[in-house]
PDB file of N, CA and C in Angstrom:
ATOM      1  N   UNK A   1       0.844  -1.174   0.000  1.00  0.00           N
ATOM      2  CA  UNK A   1       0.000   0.000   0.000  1.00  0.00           C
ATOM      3  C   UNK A   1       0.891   1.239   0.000  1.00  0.00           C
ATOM      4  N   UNK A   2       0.698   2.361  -0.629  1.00  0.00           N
ATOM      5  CA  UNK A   2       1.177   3.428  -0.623  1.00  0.00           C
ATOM      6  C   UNK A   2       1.062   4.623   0.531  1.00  0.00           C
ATOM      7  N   UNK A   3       2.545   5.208   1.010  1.00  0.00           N
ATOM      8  CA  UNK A   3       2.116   5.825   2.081  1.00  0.00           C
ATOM      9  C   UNK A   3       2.615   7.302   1.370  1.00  0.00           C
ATOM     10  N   UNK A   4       2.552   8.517   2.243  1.00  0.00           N
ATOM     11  CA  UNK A   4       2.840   9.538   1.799  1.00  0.00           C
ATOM     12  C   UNK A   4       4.465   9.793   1.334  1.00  0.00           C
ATOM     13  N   UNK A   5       5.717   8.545   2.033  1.00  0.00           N
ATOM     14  CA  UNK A   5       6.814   8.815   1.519  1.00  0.00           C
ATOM     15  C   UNK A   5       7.211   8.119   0.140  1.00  0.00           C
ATOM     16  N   UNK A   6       5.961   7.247  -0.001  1.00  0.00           N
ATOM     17  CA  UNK A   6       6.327   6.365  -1.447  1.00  0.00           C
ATOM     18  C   UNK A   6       5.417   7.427  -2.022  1.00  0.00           C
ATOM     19  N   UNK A   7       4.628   8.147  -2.098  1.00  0.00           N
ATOM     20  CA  UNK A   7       4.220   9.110  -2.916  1.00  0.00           C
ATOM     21  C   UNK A   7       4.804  10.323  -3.096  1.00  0.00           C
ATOM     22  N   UNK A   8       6.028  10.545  -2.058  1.00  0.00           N
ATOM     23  CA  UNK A   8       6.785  11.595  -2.394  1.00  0.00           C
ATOM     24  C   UNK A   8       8.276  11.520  -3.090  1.00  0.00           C
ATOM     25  N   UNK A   9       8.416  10.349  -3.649  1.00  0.00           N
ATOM     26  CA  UNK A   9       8.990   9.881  -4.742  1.00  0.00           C
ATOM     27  C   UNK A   9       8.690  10.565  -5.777  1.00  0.00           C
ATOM     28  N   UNK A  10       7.413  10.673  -6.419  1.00  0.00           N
ATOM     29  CA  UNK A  10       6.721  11.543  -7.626  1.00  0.00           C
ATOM     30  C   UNK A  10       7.071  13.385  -7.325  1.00  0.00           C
ATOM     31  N   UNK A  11       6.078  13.246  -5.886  1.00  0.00           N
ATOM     32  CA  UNK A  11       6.121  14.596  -5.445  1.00  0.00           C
ATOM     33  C   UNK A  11       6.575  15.114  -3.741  1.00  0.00           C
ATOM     34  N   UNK A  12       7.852  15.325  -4.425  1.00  0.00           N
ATOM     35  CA  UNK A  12       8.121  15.649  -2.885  1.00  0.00           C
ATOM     36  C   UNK A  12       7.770  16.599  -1.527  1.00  0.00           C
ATOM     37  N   UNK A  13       6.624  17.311  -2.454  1.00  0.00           N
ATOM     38  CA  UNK A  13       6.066  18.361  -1.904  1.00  0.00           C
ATOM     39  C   UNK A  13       4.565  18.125  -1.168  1.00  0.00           C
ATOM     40  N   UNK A  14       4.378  16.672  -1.426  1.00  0.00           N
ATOM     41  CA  UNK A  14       2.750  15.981  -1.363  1.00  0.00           C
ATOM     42  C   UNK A  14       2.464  16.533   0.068  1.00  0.00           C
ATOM     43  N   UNK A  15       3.214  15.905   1.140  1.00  0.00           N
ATOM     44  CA  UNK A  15       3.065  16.345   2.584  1.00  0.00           C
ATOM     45  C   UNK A  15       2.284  17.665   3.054  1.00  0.00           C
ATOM     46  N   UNK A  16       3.430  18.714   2.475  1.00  0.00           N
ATOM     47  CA  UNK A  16       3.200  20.250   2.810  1.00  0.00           C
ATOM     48  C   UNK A  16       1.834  20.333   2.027  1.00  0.00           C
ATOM     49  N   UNK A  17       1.739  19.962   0.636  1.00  0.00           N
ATOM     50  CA  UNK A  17       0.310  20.467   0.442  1.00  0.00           C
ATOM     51  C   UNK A  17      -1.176  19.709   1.068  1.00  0.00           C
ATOM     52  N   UNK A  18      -1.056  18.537   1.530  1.00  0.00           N
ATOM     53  CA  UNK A  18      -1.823  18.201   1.669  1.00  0.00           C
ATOM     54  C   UNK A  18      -2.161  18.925   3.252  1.00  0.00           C
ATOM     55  N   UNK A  19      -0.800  19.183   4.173  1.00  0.00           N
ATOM     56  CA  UNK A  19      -1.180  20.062   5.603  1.00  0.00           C
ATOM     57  C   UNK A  19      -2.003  21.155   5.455  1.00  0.00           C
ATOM     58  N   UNK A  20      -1.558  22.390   4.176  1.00  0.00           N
ATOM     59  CA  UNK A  20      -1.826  23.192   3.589  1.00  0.00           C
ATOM     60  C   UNK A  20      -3.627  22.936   2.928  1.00  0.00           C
ATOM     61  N   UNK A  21      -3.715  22.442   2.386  1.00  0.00           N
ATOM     62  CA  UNK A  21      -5.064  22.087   2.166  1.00  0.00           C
ATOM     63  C   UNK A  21      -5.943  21.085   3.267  1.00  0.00           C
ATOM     64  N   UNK A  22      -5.143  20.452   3.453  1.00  0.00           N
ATOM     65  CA  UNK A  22      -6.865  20.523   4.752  1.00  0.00           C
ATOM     66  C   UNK A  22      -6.835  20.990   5.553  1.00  0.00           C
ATOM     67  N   UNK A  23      -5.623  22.024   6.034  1.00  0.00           N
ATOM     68  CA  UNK A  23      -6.259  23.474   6.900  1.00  0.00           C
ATOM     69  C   UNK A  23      -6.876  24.460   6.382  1.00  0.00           C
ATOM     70  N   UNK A  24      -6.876  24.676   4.891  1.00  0.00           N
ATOM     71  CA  UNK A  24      -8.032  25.368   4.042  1.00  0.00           C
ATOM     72  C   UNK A  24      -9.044  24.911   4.300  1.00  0.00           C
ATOM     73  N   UNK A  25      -9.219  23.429   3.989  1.00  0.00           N
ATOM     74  CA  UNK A  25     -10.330  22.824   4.283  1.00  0.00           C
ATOM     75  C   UNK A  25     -11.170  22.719   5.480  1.00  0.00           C
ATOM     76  N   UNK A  26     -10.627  22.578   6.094  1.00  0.00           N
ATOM     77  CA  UNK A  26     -11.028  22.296   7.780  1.00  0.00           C
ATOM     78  C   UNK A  26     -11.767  23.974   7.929  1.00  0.00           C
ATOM     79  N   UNK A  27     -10.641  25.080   7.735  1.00  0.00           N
ATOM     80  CA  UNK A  27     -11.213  26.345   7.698  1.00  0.00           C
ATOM     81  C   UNK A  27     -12.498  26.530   7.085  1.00  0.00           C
ATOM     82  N   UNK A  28     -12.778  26.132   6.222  1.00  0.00           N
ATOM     83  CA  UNK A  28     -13.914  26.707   5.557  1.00  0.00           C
ATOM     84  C   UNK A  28     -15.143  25.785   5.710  1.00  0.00           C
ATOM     85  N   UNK A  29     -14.746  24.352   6.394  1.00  0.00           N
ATOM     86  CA  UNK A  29     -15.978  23.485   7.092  1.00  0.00           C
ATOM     87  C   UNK A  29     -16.127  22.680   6.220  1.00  0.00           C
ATOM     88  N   UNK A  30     -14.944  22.260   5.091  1.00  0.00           N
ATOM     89  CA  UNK A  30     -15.433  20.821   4.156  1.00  0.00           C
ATOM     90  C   UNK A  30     -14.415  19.842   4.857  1.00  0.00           C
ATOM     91  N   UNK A  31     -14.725  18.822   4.297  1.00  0.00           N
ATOM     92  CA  UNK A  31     -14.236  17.751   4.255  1.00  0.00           C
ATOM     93  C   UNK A  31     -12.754  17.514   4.017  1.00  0.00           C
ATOM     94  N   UNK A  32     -12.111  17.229   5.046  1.00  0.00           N
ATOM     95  CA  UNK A  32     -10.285  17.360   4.992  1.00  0.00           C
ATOM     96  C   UNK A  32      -9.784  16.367   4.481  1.00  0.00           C
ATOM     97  N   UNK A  33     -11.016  15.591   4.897  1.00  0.00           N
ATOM     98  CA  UNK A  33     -10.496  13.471   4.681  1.00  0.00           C
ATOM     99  C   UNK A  33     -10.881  13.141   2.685  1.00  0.00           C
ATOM    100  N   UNK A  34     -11.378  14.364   2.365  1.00  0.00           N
ATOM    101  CA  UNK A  34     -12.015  13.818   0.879  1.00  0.00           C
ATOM    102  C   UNK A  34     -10.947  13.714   0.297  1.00  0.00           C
ATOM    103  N   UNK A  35     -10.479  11.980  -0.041  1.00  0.00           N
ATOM    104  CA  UNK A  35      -9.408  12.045  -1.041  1.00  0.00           C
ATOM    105  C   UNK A  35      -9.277  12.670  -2.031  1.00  0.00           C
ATOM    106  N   UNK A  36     -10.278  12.320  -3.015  1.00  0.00           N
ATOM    107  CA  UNK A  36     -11.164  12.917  -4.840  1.00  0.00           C
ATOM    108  C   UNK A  36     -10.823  14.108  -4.403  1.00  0.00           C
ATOM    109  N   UNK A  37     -10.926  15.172  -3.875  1.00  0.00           N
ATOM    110  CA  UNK A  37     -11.335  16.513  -3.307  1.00  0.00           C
ATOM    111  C   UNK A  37      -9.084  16.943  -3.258  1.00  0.00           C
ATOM    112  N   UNK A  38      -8.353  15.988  -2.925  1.00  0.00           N
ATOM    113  CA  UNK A  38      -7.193  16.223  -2.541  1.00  0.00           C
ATOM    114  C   UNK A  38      -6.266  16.002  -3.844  1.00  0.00           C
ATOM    115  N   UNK A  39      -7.045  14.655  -3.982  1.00  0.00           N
ATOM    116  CA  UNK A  39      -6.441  14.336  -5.665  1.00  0.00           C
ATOM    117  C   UNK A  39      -6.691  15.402  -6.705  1.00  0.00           C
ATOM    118  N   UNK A  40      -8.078  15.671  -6.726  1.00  0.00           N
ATOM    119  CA  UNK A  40      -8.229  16.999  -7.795  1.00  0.00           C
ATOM    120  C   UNK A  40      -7.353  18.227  -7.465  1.00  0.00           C
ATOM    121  N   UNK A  41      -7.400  18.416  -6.409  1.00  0.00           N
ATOM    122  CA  UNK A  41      -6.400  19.936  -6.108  1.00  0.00           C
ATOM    123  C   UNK A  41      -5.022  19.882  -6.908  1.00  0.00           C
ATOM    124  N   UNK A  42      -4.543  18.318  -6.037  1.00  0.00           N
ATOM    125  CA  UNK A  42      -3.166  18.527  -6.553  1.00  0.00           C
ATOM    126  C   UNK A  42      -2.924  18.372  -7.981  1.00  0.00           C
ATOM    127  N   UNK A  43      -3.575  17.695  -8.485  1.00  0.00           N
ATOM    128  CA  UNK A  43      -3.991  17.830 -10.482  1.00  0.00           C
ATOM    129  C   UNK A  43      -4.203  19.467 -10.480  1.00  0.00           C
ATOM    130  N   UNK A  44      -4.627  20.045 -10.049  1.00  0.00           N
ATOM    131  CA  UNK A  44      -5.445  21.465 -10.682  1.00  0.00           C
ATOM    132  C   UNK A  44      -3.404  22.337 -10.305  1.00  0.00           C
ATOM    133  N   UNK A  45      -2.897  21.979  -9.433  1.00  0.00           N
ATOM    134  CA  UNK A  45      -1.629  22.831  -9.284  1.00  0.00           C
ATOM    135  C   UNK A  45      -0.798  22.447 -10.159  1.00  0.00           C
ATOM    136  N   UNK A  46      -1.019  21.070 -10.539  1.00  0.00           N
ATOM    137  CA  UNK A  46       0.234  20.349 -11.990  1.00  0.00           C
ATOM    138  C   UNK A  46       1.172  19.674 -11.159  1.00  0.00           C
ATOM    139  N   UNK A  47       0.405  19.252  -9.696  1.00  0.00           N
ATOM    140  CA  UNK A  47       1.507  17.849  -9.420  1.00  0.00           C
ATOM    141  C   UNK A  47       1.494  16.648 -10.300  1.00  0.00           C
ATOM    142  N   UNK A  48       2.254  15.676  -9.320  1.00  0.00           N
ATOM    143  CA  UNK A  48       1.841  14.344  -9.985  1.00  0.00           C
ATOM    144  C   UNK A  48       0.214  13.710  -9.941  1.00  0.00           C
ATOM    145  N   UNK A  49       0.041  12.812 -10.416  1.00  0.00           N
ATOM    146  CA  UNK A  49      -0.862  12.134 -10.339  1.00  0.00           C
ATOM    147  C   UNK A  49      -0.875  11.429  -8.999  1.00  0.00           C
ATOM    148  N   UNK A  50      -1.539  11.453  -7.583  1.00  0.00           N
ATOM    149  CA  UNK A  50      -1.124  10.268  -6.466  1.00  0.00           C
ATOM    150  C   UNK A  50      -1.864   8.818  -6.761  1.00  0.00           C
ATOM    151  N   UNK A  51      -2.694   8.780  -7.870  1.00  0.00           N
ATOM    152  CA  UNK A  51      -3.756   7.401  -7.578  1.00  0.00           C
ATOM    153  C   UNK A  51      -4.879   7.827  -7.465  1.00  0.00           C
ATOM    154  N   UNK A  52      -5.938   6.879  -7.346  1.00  0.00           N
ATOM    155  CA  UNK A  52      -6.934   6.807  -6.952  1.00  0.00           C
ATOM    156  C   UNK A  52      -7.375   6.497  -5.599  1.00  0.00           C
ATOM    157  N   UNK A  53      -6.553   5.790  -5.138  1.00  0.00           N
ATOM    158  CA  UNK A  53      -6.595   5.605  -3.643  1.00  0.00           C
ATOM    159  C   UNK A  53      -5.453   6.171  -2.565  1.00  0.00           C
ATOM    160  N   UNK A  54      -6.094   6.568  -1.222  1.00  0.00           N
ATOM    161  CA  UNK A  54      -5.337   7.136  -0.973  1.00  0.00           C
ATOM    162  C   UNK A  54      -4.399   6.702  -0.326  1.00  0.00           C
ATOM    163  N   UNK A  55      -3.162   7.189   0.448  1.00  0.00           N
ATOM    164  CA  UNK A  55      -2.299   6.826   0.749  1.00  0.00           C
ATOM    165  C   UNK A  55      -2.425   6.208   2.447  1.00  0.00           C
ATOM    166  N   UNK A  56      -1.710   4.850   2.727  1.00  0.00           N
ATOM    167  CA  UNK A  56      -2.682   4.351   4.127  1.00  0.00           C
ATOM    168  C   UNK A  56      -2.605   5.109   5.427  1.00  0.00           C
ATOM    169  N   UNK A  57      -1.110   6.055   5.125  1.00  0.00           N
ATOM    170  CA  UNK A  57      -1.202   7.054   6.069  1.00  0.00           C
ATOM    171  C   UNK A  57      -1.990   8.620   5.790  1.00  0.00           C
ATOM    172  N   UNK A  58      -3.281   8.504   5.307  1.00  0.00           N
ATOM    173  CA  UNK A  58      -3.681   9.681   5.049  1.00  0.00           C
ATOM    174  C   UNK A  58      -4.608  10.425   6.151  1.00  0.00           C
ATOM    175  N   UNK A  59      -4.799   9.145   6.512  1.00  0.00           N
ATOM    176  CA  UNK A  59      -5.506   9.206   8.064  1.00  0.00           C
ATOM    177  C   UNK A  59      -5.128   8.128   9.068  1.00  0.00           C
ATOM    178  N   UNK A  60      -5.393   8.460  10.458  1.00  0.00           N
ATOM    179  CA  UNK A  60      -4.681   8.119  11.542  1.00  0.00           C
ATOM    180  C   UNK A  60      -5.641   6.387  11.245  1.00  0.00           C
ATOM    181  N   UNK A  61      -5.264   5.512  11.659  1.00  0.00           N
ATOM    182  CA  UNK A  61      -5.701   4.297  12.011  1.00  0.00           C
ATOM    183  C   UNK A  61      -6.696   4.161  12.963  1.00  0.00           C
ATOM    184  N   UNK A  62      -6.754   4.943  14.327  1.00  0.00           N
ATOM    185  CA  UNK A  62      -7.891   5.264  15.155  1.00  0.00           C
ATOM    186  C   UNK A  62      -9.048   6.103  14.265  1.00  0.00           C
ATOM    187  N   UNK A  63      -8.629   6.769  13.479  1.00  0.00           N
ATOM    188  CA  UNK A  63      -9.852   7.140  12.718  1.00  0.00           C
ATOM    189  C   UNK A  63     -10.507   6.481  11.529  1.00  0.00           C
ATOM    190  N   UNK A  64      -9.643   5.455  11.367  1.00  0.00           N
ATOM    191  CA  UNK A  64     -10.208   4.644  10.597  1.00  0.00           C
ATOM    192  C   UNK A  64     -11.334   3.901  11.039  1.00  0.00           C
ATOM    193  N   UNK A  65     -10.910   3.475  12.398  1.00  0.00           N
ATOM    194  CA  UNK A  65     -11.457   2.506  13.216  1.00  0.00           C
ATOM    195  C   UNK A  65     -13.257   2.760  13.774  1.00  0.00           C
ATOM    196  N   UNK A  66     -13.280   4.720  13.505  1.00  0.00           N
ATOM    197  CA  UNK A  66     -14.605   5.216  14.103  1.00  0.00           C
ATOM    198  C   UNK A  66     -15.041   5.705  12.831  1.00  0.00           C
ATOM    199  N   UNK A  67     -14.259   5.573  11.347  1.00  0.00           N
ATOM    200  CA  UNK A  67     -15.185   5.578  10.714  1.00  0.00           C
ATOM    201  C   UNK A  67     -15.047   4.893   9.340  1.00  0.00           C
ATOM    202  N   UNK A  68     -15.921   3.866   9.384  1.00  0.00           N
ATOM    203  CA  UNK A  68     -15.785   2.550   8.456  1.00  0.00           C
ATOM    204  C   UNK A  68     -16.184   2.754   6.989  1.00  0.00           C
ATOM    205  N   UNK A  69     -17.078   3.975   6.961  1.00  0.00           N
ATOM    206  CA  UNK A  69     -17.518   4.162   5.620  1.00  0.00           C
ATOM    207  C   UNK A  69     -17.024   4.553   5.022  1.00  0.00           C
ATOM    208  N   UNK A  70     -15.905   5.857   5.560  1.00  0.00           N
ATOM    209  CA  UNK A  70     -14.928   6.586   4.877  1.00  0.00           C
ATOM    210  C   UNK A  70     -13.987   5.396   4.713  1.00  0.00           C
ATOM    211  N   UNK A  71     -13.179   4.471   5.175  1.00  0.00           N
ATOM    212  CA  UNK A  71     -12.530   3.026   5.014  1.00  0.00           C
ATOM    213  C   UNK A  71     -13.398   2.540   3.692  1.00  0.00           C
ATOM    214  N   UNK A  72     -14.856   2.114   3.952  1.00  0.00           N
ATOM    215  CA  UNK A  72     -15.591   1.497   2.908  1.00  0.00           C
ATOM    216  C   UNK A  72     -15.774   2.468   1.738  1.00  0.00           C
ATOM    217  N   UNK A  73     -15.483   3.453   1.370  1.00  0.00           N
ATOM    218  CA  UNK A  73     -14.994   4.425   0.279  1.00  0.00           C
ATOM    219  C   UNK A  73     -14.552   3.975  -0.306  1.00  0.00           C
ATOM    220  N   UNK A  74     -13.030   3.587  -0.255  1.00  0.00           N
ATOM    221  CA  UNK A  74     -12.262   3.502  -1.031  1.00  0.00           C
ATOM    222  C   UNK A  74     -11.262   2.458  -1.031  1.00  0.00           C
ATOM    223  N   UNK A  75     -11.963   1.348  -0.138  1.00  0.00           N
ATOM    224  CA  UNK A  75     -11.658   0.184  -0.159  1.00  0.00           C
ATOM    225  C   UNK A  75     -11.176  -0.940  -1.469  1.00  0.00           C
ATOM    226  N   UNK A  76     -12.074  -0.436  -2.212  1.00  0.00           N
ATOM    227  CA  UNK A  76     -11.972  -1.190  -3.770  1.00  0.00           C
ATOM    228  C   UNK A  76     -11.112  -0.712  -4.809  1.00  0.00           C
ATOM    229  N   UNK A  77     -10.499   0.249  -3.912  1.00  0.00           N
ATOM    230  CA  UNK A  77      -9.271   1.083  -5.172  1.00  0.00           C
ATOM    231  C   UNK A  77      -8.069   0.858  -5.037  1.00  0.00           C
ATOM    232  N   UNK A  78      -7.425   0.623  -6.171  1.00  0.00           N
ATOM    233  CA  UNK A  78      -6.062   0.066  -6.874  1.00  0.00           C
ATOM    234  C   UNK A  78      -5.184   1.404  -6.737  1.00  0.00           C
ATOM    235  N   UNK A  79      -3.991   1.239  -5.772  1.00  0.00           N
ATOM    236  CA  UNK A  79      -3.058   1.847  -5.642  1.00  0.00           C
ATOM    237  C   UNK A  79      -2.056   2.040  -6.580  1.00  0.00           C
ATOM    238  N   UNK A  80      -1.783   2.865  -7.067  1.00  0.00           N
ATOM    239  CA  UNK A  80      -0.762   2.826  -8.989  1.00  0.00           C
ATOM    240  C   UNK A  80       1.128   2.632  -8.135  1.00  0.00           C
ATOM    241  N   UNK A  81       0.898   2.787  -6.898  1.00  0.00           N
ATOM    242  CA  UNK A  81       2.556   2.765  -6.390  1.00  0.00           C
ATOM    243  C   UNK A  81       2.706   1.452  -5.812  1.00  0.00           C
TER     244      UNK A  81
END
């Protein structure tokens, strides 16, 4: 499974933007955890591509644990790393 340092192989900058955007996010009351929502951004700046799925450290494991649907999201998606 792909974590944020095998995705910063492509882009070494993935980290900072993703801190950077879901404190935008969080600020303005959407959704921090929306992968699609993280993936499109970083497409819209002209990073790399990260996948379709997200990376297993994108969220903490205890939050996985309280929320299964966001887990059942994106459960069925093929990691490209």
């Amino acid at each position: 499974m792909a974590t944020f340092d095998t995705l910063a192989q492509a882009n070494p900058n993935i980290r900072s933007q993703y801190d950077e955007w879901r404190e935008q996010r969080s600020g303005s009351g959407e959704d921090s955890t929306d992968w699609d929502a993280f993936r499109d951004h970083l497409l819209a700046v002209g990073s790399a591509d990260p996948g379709m799925a997200p990376p297993d450290d994108f969220v903490g494991e205890e939050w996985k644990a309280e929320n299964p649907d966001w887990v059942a999201r994106y459960a069925d998606r093929q990691t490209d790393v």
